[in-house]
N, C-alpha and C. Protein backbone atom coordinates (compact mmCIF):
# COMPACT_ATOMS: atom_id res chain seq x y z
N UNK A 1 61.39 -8.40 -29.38
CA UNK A 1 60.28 -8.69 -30.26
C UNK A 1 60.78 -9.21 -31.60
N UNK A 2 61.73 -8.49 -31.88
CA UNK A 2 62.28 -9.00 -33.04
C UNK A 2 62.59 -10.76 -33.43
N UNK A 3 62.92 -11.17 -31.84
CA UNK A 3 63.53 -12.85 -31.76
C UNK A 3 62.49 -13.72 -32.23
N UNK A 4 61.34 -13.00 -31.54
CA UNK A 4 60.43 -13.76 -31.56
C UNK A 4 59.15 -13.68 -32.33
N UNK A 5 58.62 -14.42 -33.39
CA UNK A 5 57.33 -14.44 -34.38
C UNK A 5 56.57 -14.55 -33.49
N UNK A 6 55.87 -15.11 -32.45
CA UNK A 6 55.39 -15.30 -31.50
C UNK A 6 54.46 -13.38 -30.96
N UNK A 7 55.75 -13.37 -30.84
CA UNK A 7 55.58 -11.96 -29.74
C UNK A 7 55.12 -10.82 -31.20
N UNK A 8 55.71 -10.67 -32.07
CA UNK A 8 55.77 -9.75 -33.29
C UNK A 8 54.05 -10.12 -33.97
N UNK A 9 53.47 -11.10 -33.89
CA UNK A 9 52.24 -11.39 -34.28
C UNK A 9 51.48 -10.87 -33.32
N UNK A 10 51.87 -10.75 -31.83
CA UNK A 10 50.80 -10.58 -31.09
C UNK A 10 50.83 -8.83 -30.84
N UNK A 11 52.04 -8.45 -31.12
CA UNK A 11 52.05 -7.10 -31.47
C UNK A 11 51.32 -6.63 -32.69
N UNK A 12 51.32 -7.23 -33.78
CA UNK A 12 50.60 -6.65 -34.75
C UNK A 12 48.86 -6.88 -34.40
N UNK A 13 48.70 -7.80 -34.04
CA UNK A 13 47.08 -8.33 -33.41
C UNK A 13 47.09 -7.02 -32.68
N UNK A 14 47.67 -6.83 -31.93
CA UNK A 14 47.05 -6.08 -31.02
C UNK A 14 46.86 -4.19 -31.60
N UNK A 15 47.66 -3.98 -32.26
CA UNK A 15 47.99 -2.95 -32.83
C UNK A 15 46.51 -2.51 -33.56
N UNK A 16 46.20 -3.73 -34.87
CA UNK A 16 45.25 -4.38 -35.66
C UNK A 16 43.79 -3.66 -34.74
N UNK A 17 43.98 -4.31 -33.91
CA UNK A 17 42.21 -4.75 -33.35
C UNK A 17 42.74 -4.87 -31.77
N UNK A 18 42.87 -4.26 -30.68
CA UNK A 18 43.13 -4.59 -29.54
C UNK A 18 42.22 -5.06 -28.60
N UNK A 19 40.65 -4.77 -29.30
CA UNK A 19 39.75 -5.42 -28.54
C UNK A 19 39.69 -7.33 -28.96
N UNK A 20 39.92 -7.32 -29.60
CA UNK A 20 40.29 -9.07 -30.36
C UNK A 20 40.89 -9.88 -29.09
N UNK A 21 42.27 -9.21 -28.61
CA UNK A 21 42.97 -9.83 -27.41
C UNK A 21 42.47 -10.35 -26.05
N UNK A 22 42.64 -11.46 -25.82
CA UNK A 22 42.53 -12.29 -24.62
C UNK A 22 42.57 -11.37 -23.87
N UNK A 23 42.54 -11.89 -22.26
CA UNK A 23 43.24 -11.27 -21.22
C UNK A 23 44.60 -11.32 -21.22
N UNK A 24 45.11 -12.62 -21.32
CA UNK A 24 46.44 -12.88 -20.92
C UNK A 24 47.39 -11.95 -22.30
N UNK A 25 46.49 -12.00 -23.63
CA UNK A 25 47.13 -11.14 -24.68
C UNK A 25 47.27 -10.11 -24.54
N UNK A 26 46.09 -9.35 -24.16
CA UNK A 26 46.33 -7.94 -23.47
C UNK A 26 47.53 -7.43 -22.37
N UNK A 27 48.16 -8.22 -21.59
CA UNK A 27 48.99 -8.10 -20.49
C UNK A 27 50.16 -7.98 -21.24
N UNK A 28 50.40 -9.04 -22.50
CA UNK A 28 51.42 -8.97 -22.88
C UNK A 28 51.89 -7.92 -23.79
N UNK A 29 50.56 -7.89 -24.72
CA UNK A 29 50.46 -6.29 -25.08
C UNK A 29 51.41 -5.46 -24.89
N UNK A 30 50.30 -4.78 -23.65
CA UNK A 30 50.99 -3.67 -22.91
C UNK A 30 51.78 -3.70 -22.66
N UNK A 31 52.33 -4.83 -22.31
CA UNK A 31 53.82 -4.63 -21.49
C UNK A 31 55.26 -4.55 -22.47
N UNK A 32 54.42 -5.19 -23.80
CA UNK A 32 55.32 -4.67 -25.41
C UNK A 32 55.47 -2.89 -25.62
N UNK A 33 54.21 -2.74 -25.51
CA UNK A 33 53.73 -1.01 -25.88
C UNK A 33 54.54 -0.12 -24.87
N UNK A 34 54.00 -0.49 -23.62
CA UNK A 34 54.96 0.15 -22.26
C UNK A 34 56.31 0.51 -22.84
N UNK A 35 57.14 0.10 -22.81
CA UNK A 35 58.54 0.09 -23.18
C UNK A 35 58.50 1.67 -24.60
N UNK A 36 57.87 0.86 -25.70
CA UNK A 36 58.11 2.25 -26.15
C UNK A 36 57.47 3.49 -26.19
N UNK A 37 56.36 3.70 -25.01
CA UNK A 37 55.55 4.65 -24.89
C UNK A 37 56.44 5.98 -23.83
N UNK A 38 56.66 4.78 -22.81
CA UNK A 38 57.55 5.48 -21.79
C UNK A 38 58.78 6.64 -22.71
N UNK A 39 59.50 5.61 -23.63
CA UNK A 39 60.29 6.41 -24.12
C UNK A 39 59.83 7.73 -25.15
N UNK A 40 58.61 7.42 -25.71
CA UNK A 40 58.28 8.32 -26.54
C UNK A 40 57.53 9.84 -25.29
N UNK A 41 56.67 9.24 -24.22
CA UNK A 41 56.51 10.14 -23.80
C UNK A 41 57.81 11.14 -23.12
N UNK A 42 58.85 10.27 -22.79
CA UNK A 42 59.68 11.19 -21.90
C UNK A 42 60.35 11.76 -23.09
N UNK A 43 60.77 11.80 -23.82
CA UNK A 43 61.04 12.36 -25.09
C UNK A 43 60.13 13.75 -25.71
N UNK A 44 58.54 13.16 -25.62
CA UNK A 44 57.95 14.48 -25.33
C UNK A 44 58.09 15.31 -24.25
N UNK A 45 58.18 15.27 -22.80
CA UNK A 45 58.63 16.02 -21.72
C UNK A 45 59.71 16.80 -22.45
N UNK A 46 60.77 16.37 -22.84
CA UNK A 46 61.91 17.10 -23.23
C UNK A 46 62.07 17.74 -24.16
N UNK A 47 61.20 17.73 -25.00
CA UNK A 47 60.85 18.31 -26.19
C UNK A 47 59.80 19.45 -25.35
N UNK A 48 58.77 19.27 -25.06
CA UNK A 48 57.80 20.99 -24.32
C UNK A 48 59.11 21.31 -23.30
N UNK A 49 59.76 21.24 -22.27
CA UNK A 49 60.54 21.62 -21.68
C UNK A 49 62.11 22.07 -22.37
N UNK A 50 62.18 22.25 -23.85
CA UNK A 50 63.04 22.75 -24.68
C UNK A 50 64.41 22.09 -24.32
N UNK A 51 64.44 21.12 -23.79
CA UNK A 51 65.78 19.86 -23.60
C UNK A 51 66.15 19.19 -25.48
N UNK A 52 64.67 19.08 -26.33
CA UNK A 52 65.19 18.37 -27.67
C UNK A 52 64.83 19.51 -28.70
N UNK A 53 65.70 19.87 -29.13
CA UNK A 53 64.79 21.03 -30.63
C UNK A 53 64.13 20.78 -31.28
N UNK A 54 63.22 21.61 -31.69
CA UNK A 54 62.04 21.31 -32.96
C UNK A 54 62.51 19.97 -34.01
N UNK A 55 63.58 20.22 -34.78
CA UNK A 55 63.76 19.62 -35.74
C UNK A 55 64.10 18.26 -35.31
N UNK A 56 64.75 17.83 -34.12
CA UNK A 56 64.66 16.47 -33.64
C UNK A 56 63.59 15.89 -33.43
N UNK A 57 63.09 16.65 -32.47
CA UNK A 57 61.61 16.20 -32.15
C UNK A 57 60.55 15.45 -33.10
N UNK A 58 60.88 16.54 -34.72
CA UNK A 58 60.07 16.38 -35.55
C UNK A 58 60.78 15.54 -36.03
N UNK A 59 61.91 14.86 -36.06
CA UNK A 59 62.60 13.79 -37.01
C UNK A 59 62.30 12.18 -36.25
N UNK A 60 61.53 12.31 -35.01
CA UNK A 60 61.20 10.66 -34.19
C UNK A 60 60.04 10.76 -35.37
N UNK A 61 60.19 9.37 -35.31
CA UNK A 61 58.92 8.74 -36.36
C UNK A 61 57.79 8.21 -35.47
N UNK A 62 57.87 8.37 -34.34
CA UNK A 62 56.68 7.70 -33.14
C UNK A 62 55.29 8.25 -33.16
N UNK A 63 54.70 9.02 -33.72
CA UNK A 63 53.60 9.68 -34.35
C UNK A 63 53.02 8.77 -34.79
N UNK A 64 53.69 8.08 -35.80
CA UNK A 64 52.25 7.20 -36.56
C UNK A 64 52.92 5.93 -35.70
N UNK A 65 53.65 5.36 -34.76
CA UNK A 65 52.97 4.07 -33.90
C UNK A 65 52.10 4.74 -33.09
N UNK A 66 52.23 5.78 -32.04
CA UNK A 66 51.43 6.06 -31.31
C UNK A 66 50.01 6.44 -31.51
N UNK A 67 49.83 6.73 -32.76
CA UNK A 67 48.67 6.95 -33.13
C UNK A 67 48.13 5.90 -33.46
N UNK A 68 48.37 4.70 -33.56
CA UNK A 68 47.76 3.28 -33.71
C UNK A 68 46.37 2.83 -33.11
N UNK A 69 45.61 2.72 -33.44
CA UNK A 69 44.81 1.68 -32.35
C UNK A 69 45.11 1.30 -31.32
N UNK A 70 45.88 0.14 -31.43
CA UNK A 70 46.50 -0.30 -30.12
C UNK A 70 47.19 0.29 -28.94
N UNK A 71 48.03 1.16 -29.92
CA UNK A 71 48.61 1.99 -28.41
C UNK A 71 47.66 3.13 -27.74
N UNK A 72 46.86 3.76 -28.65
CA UNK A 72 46.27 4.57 -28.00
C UNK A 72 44.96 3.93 -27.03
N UNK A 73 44.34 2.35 -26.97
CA UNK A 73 43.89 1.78 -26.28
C UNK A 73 44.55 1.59 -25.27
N UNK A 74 46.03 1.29 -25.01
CA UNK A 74 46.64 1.24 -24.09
C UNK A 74 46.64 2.64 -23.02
N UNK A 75 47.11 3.69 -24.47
CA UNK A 75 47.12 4.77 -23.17
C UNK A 75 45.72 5.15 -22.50
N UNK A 76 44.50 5.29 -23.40
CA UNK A 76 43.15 5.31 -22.74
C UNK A 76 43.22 4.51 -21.14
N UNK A 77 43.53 3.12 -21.22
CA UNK A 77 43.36 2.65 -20.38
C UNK A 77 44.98 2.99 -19.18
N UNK A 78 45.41 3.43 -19.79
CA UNK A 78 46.65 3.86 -18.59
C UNK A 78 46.64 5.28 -17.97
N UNK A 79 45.48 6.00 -18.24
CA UNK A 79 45.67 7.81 -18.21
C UNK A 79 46.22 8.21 -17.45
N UNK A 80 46.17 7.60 -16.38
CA UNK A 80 46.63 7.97 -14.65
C UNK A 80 48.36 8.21 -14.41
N UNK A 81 48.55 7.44 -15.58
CA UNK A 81 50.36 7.10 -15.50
C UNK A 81 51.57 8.31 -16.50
N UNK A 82 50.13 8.64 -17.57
CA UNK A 82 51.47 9.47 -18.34
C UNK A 82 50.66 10.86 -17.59
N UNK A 83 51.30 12.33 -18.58
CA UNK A 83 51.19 13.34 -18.40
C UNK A 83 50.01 13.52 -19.23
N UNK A 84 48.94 14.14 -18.63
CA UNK A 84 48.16 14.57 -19.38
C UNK A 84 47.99 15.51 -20.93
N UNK A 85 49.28 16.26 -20.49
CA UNK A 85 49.18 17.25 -22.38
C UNK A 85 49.76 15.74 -22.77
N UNK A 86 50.73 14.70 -22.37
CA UNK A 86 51.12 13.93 -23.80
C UNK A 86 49.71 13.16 -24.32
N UNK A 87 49.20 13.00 -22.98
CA UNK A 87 47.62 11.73 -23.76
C UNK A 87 46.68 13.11 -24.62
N UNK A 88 46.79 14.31 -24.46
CA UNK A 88 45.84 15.19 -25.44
C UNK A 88 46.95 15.18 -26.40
N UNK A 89 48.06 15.02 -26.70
CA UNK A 89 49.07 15.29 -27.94
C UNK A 89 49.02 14.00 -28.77
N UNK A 90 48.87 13.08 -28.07
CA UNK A 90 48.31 11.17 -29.06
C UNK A 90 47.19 11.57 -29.57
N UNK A 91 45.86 11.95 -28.21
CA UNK A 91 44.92 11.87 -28.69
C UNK A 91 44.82 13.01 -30.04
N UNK A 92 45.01 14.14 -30.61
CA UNK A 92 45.22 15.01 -31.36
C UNK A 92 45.66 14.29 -33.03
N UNK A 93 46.46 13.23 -32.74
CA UNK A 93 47.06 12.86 -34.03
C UNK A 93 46.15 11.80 -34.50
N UNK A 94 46.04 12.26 -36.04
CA UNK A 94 45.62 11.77 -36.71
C UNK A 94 45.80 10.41 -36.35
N UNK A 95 44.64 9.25 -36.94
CA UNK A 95 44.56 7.64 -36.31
C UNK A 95 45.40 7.16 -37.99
N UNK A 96 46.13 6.29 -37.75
CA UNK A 96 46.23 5.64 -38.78
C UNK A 96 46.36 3.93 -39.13
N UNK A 97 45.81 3.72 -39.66
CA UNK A 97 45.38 1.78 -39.63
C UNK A 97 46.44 1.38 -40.36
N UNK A 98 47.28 0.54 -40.22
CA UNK A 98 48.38 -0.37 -41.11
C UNK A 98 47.96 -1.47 -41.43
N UNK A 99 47.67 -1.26 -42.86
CA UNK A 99 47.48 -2.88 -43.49
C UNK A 99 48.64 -3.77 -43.46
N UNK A 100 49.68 -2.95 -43.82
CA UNK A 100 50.87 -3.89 -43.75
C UNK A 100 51.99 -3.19 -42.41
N UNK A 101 51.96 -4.36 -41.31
CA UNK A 101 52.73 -3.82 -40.37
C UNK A 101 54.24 -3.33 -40.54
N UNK A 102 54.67 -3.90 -41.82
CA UNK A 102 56.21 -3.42 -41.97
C UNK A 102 56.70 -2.48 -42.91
N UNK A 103 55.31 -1.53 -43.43
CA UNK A 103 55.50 -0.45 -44.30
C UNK A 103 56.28 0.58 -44.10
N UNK A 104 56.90 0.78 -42.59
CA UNK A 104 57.94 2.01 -42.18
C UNK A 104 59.17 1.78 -42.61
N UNK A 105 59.59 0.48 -42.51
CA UNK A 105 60.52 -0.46 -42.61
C UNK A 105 61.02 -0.38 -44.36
N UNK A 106 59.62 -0.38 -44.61
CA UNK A 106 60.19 -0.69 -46.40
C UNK A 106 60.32 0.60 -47.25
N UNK A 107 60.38 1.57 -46.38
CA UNK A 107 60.18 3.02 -46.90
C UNK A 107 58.34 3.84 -47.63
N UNK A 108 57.85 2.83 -46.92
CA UNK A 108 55.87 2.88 -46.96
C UNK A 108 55.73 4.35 -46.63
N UNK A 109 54.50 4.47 -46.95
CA UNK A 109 53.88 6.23 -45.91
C UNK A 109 52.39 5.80 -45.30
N UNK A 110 52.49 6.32 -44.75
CA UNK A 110 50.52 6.03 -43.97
C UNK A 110 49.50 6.08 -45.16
N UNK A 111 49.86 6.51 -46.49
CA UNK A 111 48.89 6.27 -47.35
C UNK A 111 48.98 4.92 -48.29
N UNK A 112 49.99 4.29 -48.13
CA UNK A 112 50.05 3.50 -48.54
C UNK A 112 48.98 1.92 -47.55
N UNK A 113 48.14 2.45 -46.71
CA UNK A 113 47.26 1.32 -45.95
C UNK A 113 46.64 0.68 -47.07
């Protein structure tokens, strides 16, 4: 995503407003989101199954992407695929809107939207 402005715009679109997206945008979407959901959920598995300690767990910053719009449209529409406590542990967290998509990056906080 990084290579490409292309792909990094359609990530933020989608993030933004995921109902906005085409069909064919939507496919690509997901298949951006996929990649780091998988990892964030199996990461949660290992974290309730006491494989990662509290303080790691709590040091991933994936909370506020997953709590996005976009991804959590994704997982709505994927329920069947993850574990159910992780889609009640997204759904649980606070929503947060990014005005500026590269505020994590610049040392931003979710109040800074």
């Amino acid at each position: 995503m990084i290579q490409s402005e292309e792909v990094a715009l359609l990530h933020e679109k989608g993030q933004r407003d995921p109902n906005s997206l085409t069909k064919g945008e939507k496919l690509r979407f997901f298949m951006i989101v996929r990649v780091s959901v998988n990892a964030y959920s199996a990461m949660f598995q290992q974290y309730r199954s006491g494989q990662i300690d509290k303080q790691t767990w709590e040091s991933v910053a994936f909370d506020i992407y997953v709590s996005q719009q976009g991804v959590r449209k994704y997982l709505n529409d994927q329920v069947h695929v993850y574990e159910q406590d992780f889609i009640e542990y997204v759904n649980s967290l606070e929503e947060y809107t990014v005005s500026d998509p590269v505020f994590l990056m610049t040392g931003g906080s979710a109040n800074d939207t």
